[in-house]
C-alpha atoms as a PDB file:
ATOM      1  CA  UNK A   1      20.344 -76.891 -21.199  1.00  0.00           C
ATOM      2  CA  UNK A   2      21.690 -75.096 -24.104  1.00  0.00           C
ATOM      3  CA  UNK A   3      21.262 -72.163 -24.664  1.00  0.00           C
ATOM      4  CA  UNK A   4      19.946 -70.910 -27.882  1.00  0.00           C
ATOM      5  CA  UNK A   5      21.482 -69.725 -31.231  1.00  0.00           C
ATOM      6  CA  UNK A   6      22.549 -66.430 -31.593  1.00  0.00           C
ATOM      7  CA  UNK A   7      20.825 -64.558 -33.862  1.00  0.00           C
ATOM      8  CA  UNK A   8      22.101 -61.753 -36.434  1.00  0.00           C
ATOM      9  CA  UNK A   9      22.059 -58.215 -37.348  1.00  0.00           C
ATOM     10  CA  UNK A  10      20.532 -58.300 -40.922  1.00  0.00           C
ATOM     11  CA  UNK A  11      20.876 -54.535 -41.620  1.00  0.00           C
ATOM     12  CA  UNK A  12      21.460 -51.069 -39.905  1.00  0.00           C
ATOM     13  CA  UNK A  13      19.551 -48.391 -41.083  1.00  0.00           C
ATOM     14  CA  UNK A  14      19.668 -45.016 -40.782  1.00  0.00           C
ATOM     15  CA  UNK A  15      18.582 -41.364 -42.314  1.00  0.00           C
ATOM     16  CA  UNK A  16      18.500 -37.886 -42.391  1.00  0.00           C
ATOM     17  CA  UNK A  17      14.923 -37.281 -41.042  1.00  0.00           C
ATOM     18  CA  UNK A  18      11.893 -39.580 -42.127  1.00  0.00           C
ATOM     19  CA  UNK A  19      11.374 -43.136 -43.921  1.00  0.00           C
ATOM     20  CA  UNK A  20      12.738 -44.947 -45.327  1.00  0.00           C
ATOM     21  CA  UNK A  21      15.978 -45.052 -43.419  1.00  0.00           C
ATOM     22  CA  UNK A  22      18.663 -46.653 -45.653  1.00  0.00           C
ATOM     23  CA  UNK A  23      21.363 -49.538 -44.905  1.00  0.00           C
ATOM     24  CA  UNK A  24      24.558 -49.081 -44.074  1.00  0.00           C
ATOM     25  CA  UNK A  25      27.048 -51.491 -43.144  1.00  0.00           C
ATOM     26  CA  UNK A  26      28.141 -50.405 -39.759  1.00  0.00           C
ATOM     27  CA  UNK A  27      27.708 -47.607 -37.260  1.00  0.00           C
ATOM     28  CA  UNK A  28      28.485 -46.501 -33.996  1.00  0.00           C
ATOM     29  CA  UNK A  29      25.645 -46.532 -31.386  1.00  0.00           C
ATOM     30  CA  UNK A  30      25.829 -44.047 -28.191  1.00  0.00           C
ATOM     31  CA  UNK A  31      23.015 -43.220 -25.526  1.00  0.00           C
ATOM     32  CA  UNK A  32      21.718 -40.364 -28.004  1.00  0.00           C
ATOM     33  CA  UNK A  33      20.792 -43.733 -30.971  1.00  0.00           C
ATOM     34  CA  UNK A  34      22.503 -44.632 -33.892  1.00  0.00           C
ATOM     35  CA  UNK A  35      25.634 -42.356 -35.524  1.00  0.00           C
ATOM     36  CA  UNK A  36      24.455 -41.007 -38.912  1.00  0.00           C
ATOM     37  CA  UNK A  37      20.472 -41.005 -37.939  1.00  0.00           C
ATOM     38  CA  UNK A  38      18.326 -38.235 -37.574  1.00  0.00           C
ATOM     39  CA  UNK A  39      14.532 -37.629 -36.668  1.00  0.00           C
ATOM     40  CA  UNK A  40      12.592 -35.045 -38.011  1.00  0.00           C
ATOM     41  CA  UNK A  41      10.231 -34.678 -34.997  1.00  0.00           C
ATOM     42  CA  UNK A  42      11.732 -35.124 -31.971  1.00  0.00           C
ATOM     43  CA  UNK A  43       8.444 -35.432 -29.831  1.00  0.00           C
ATOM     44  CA  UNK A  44       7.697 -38.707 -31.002  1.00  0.00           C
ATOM     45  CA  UNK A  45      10.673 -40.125 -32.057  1.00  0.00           C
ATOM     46  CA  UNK A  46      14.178 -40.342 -30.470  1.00  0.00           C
ATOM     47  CA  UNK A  47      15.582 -39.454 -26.822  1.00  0.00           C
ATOM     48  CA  UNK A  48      17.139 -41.769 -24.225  1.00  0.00           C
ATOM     49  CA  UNK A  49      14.221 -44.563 -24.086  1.00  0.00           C
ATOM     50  CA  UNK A  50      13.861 -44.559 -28.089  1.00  0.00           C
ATOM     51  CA  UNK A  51      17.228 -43.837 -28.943  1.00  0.00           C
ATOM     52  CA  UNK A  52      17.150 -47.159 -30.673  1.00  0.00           C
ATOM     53  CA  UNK A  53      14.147 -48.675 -33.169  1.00  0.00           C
ATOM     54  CA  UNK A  54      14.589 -52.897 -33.828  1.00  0.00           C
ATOM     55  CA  UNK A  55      12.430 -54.941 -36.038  1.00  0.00           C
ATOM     56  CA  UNK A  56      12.283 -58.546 -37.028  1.00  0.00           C
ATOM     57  CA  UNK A  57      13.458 -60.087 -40.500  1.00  0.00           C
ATOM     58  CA  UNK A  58      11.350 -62.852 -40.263  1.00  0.00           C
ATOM     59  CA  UNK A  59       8.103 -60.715 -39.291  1.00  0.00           C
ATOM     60  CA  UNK A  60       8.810 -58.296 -42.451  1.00  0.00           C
ATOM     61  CA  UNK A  61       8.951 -61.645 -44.409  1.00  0.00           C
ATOM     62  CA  UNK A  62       5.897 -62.768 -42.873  1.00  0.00           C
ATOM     63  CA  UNK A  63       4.279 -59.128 -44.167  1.00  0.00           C
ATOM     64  CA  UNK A  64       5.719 -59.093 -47.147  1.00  0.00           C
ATOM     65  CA  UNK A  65       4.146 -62.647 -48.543  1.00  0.00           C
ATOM     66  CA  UNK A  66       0.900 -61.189 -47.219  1.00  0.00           C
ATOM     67  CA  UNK A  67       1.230 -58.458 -49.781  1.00  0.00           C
ATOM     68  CA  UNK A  68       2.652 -55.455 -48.121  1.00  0.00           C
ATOM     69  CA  UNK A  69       5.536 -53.666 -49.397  1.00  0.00           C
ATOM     70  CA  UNK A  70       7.445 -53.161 -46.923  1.00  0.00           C
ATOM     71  CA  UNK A  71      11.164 -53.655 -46.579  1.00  0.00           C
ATOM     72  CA  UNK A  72      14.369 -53.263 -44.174  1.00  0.00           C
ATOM     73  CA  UNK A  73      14.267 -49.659 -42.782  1.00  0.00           C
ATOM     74  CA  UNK A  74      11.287 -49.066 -44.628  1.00  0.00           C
ATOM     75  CA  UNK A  75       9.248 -48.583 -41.093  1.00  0.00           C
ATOM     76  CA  UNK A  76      12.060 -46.953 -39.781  1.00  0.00           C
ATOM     77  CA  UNK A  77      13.691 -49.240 -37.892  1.00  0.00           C
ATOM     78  CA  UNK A  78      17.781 -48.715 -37.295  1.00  0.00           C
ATOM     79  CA  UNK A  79      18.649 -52.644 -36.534  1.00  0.00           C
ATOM     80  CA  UNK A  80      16.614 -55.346 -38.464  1.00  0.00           C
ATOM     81  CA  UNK A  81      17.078 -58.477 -36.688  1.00  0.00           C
ATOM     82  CA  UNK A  82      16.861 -62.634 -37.535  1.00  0.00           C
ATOM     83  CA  UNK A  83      16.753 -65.679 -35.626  1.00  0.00           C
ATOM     84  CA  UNK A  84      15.141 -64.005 -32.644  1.00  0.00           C
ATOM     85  CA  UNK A  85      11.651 -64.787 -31.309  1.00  0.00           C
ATOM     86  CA  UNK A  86      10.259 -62.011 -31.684  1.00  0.00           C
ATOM     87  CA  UNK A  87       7.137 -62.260 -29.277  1.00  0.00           C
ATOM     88  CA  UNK A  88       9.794 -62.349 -26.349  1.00  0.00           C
ATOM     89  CA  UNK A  89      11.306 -59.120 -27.776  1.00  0.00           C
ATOM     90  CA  UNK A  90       8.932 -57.064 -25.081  1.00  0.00           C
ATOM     91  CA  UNK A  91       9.655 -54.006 -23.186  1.00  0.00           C
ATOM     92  CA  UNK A  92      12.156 -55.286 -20.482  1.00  0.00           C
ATOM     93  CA  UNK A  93      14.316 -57.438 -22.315  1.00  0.00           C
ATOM     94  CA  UNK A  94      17.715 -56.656 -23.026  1.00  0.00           C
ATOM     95  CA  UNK A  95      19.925 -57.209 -26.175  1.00  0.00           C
ATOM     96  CA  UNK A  96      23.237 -58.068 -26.824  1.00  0.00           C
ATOM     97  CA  UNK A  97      24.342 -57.090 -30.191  1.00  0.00           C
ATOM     98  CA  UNK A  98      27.734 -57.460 -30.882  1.00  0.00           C
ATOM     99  CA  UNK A  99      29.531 -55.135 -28.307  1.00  0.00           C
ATOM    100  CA  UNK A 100      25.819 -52.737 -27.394  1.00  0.00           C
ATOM    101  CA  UNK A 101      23.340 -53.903 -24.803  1.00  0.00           C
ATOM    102  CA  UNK A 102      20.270 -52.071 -25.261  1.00  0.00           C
ATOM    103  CA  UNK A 103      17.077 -52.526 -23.600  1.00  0.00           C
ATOM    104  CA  UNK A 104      13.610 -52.542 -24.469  1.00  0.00           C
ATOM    105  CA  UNK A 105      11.817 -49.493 -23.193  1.00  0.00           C
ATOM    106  CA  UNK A 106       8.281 -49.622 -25.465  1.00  0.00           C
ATOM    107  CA  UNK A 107       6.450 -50.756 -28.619  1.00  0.00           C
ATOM    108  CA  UNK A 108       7.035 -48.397 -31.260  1.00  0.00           C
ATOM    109  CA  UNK A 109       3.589 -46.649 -32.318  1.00  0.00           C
ATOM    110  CA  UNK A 110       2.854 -46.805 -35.960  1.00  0.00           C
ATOM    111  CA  UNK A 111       2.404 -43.236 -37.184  1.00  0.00           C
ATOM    112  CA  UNK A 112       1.298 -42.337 -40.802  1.00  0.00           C
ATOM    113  CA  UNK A 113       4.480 -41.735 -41.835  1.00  0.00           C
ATOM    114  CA  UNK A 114       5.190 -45.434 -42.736  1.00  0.00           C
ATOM    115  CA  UNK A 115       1.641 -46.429 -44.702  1.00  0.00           C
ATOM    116  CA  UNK A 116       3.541 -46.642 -47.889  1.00  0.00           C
ATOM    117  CA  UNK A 117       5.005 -49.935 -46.019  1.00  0.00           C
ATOM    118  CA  UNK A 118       1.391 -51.427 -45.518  1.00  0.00           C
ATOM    119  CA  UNK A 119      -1.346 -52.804 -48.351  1.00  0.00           C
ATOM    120  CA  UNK A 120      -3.794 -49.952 -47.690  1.00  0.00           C
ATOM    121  CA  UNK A 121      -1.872 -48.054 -46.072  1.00  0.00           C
ATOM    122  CA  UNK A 122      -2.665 -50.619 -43.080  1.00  0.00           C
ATOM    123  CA  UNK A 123      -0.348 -49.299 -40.279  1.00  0.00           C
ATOM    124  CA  UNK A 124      -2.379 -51.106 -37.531  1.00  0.00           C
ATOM    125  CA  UNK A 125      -0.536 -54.452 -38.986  1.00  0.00           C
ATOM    126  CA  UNK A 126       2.466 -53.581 -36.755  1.00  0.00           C
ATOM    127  CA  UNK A 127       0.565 -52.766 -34.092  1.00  0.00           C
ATOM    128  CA  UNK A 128       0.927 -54.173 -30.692  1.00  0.00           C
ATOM    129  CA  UNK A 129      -2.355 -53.378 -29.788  1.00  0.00           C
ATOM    130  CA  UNK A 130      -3.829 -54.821 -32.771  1.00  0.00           C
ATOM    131  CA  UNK A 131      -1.144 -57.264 -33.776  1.00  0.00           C
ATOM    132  CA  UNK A 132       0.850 -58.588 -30.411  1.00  0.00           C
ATOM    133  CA  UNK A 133       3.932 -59.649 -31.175  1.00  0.00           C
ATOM    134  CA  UNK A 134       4.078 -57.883 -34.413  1.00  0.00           C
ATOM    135  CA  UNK A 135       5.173 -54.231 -33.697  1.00  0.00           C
ATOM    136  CA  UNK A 136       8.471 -52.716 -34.033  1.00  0.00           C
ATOM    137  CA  UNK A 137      10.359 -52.003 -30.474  1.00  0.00           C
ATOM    138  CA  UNK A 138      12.127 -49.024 -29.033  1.00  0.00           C
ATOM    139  CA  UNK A 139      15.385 -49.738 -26.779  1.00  0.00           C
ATOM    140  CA  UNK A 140      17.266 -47.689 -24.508  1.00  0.00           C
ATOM    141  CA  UNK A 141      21.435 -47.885 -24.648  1.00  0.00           C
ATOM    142  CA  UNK A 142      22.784 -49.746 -21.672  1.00  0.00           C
ATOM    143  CA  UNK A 143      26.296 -50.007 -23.549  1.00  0.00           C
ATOM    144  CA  UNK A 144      27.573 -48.126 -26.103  1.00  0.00           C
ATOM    145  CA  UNK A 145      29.327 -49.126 -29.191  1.00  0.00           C
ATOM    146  CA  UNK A 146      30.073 -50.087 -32.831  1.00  0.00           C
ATOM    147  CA  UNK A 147      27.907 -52.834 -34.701  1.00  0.00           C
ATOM    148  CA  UNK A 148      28.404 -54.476 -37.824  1.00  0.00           C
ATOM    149  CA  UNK A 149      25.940 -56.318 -40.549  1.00  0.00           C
ATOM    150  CA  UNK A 150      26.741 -59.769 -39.805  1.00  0.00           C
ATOM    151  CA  UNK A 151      27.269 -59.472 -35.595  1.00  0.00           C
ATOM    152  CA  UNK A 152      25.433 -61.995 -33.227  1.00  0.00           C
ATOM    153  CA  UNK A 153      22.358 -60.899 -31.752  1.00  0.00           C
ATOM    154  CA  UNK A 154      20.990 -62.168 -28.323  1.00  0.00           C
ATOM    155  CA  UNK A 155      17.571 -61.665 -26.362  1.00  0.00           C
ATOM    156  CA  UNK A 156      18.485 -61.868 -23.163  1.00  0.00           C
ATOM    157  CA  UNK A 157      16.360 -63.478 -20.553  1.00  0.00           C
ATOM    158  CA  UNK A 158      14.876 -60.249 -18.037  1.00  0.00           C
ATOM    159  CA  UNK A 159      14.209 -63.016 -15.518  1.00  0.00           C
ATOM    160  CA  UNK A 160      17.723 -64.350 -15.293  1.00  0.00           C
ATOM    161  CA  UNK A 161      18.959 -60.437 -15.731  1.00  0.00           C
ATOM    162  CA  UNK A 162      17.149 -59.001 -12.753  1.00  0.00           C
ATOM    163  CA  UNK A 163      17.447 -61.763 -10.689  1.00  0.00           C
ATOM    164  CA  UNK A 164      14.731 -64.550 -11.552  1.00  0.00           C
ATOM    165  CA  UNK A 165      12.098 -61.915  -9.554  1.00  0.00           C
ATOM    166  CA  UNK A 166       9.424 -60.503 -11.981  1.00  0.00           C
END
């Protein structure tokens, strides 16, 4: 059985505190998130299990033909993704991006901070709770490293990673 095509890294995004982050074309990533990316409130954003935010190309395609503004970075994500399915990208799995392996710790909360993003300032759209399979995710940094716009991106199986046991 083959297994399937990589996916890519669409764009990395970063900022000095708040949303939108911007997109730059590469950066380092360490156990402390993504070099050149700051949060303005550390309570609910950042630390070891949210050093990194992902998000899905495809869903903020999906979003955007549905009439909500919203665009790479825009819901401050660091690493928009493609060719991924998304509803496997759950708290557990692991990803390979280029030379980083990070792991999904939690869905990333929508806070008001990112209603510009929504039609009505509808943040509940990339809720989990609300939406499943719709929300931004939070990863931890198994390995550090550099990434690129442009490198592969895998979702790893957590069955095959922790031994097929759930």
């Amino acid at each position: 059985m083959d297994a399937p095509a990589p996916g890519r890294l669409d764009s990395i995004n970063v900022s000095r505190g708040g949303v939108p982050k911007r997109a730059i074309a590469e950066a380092a990533i360490t156990a402390e998130g993504v070099e050149g990316d700051r949060q303005r409130d550390r309570r609910y954003h950042g630390g070891p299990d949210r050093a990194v935010t992902l998000f899905s190309t495809e869903r903020i395609a999906a979003l955007q033909a549905e009439g909500h503004p919203i665009a790479a970075g825009s819901t401050g994500e660091n690493l928009t993704v493609s060719g991924i399915d998304w509803t496997r990208a759950t708290p557990g799995a692991r990803f390979e991006i280029g030379e980083v392996r990070l792991e999904i710790t939690r869905y990333a909360t929508p806070c008001a901070n990112i209603t510009a993003s929504f039609a009505g300032g509808d943040i509940t759209r990339v809720g989990n709770k609300v939406h499943p399979g719709w929300s931004r995710v939070c990863a931890r940094v198994l390995m550090p490293g550099r990434v690129h716009v442009g490198d592969s991106v895998k979702l790893l199986d957590p069955t095959a990673e922790h031994g097929g046991a759930a």
